[in-house]
Protein backbone atom coordinates (compact mmCIF):
# COMPACT_ATOMS: atom_id res chain seq x y z
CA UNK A 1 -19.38 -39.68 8.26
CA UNK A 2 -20.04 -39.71 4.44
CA UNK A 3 -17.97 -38.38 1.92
CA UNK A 4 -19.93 -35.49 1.68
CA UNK A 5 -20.14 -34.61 5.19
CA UNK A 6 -15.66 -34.65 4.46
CA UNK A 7 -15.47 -32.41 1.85
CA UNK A 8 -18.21 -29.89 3.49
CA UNK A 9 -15.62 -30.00 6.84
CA UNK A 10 -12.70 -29.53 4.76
CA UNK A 11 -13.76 -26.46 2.67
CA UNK A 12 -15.57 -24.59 6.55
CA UNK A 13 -11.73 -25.53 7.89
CA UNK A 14 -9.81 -23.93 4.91
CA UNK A 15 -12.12 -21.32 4.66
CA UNK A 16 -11.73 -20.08 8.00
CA UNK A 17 -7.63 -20.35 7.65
CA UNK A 18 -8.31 -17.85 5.06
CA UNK A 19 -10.09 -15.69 7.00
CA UNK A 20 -7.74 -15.81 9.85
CA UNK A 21 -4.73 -15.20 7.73
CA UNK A 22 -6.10 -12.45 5.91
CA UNK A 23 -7.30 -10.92 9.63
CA UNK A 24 -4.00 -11.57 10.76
CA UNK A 25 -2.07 -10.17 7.74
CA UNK A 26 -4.58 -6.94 5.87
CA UNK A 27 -3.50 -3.39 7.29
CA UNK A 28 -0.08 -4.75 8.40
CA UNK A 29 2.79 -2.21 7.33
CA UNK A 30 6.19 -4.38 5.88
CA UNK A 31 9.55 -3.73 5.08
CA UNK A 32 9.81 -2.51 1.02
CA UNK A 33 11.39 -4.10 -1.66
CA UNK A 34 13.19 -2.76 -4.75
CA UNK A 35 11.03 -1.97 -7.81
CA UNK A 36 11.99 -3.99 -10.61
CA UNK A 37 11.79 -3.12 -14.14
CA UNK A 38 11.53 -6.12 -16.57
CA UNK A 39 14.07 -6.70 -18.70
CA UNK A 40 15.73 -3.18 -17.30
CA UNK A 41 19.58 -3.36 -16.77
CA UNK A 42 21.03 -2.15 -13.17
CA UNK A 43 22.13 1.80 -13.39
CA UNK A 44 25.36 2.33 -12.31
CA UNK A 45 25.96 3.12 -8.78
CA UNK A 46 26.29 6.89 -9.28
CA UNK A 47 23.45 7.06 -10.84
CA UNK A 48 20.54 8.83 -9.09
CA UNK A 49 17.77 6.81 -7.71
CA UNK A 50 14.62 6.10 -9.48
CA UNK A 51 11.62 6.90 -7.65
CA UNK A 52 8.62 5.93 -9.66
CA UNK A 53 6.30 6.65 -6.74
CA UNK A 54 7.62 9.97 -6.07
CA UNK A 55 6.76 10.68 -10.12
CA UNK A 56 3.74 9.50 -9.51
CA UNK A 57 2.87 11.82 -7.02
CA UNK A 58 4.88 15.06 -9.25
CA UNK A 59 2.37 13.90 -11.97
CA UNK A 60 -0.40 14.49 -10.14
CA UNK A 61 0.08 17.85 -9.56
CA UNK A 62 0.51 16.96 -5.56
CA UNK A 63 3.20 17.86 -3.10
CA UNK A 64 5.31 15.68 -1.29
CA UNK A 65 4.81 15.68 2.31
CA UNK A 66 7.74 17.89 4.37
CA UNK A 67 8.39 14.61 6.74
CA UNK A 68 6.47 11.44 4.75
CA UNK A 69 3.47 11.23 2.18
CA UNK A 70 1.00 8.18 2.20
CA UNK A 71 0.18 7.03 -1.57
CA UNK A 72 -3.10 5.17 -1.19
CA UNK A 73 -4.01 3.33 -4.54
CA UNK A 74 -8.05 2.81 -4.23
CA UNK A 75 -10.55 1.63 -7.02
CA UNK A 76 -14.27 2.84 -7.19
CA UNK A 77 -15.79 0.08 -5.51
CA UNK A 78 -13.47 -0.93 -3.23
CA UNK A 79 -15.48 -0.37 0.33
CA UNK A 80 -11.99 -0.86 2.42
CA UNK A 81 -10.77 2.28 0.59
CA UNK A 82 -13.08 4.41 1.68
CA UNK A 83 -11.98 3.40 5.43
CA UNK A 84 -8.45 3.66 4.64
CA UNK A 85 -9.36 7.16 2.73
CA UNK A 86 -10.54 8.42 6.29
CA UNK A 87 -7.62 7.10 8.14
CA UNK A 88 -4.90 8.23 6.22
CA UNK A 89 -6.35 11.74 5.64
CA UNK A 90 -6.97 11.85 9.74
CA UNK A 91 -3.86 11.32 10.35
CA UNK A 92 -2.18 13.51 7.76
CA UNK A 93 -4.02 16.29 9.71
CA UNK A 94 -2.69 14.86 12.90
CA UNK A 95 0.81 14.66 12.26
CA UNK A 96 2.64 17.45 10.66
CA UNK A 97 4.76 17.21 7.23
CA UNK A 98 2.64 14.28 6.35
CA UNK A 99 0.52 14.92 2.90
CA UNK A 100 -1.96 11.85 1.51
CA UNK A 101 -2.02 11.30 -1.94
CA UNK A 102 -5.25 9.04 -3.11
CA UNK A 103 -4.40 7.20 -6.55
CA UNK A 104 -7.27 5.66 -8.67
CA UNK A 105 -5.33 2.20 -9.69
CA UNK A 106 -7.93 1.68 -12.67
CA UNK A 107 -6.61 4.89 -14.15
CA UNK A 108 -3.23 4.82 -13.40
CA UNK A 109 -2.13 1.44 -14.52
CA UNK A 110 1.65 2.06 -15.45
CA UNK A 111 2.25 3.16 -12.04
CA UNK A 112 -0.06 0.58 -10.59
CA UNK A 113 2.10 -2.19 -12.65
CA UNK A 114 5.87 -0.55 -12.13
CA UNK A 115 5.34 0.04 -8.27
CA UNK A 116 3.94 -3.64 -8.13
CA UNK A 117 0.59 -2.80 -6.95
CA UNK A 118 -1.49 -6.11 -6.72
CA UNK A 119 -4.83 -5.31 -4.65
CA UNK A 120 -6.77 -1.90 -2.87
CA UNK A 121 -6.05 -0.52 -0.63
CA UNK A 122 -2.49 -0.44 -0.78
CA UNK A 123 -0.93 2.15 0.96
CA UNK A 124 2.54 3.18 0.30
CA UNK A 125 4.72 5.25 2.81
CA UNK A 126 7.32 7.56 1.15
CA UNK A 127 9.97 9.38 2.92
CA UNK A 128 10.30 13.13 2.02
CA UNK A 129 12.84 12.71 -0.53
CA UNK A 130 10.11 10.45 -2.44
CA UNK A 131 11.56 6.85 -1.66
CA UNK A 132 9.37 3.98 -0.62
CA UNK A 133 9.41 3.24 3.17
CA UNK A 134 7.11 0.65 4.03
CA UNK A 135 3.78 -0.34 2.55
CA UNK A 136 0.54 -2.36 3.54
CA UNK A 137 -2.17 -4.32 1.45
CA UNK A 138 -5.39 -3.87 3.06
CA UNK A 139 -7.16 -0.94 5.47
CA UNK A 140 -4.69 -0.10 8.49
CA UNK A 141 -5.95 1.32 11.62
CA UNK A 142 -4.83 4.49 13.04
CA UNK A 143 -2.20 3.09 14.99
CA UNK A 144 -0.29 0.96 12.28
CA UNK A 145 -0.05 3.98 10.23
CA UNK A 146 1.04 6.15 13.24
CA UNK A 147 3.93 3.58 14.24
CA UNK A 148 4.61 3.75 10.60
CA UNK A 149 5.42 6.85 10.48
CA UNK A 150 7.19 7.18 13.89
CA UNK A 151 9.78 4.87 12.31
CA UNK A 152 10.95 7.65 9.69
């Protein structure tokens, strides 16, 4: 084979890694992590806990759910957030206590930055006292969200 023929090979094979990973990894609800302020110094332990996704949702003028709320960040031409706009709201009228909250990330960039918000759709569970749960980059199904939520 020539040279050419290589390279062509090589970029169909790590293309379709991509693909698979992404497949294999968009919609998929993880564990959380702790949000991290730069250059912010660690409150004491009494000290009550800061939930910038809960204020978030208290500055929207929405309610937080009675059992769990899912915070979807979108953008306006983001077609997987329309899909995962349908979901989420489905199942918040499935399952009672559970309110959706849709964010637009483009106009809510402090929050976008301080919750560490890097793509849309990213959905964010939050338990009823406000706290972050789990989250997911991508457009979950019905069921990932469901066994989300049967873990709080």
């Amino acid at each position: 084979m020539t040279s050419g023929a290589w390279i062509a090979v090589t970029a169909v094979a790590l293309a379709l890694a991509f693909g698979l990973w992404r497949l294999a990894t968009d919609g998929r609800f993880r564990g959380t992590h702790a949000v991290r302020r730069s250059g912010a110094v660690a409150p004491p332990d009494d000290a009550p806990a800061e939930r910038p996704a809960a204020d978030l949702v208290a500055a929207l003028g929405e309610p937080l759910g009675d059992r769990a709320t899912l915070l979807q960040f979108s953008s306006a031409f983001c077609a997987p957030c329309r899909a995962t706009r349908r979901v989420l709201a489905e199942v918040a009228s499935l399952v009672d206590g559970v309110a959706h909250v849709e964010v637009d990330a483009e106009h809510h960039l402090d929050a976008t930055r301080a919750l560490s918000i890097l793509r849309t759709p990213t959905t964010v569970v939050l338990d009823a006292t406000g706290a972050e749960v789990t989250r997911a980059t991508g457009a979950p199904t019905r069921d990932q969200v469901l066994s989300a939520l049967a873990r709080l």
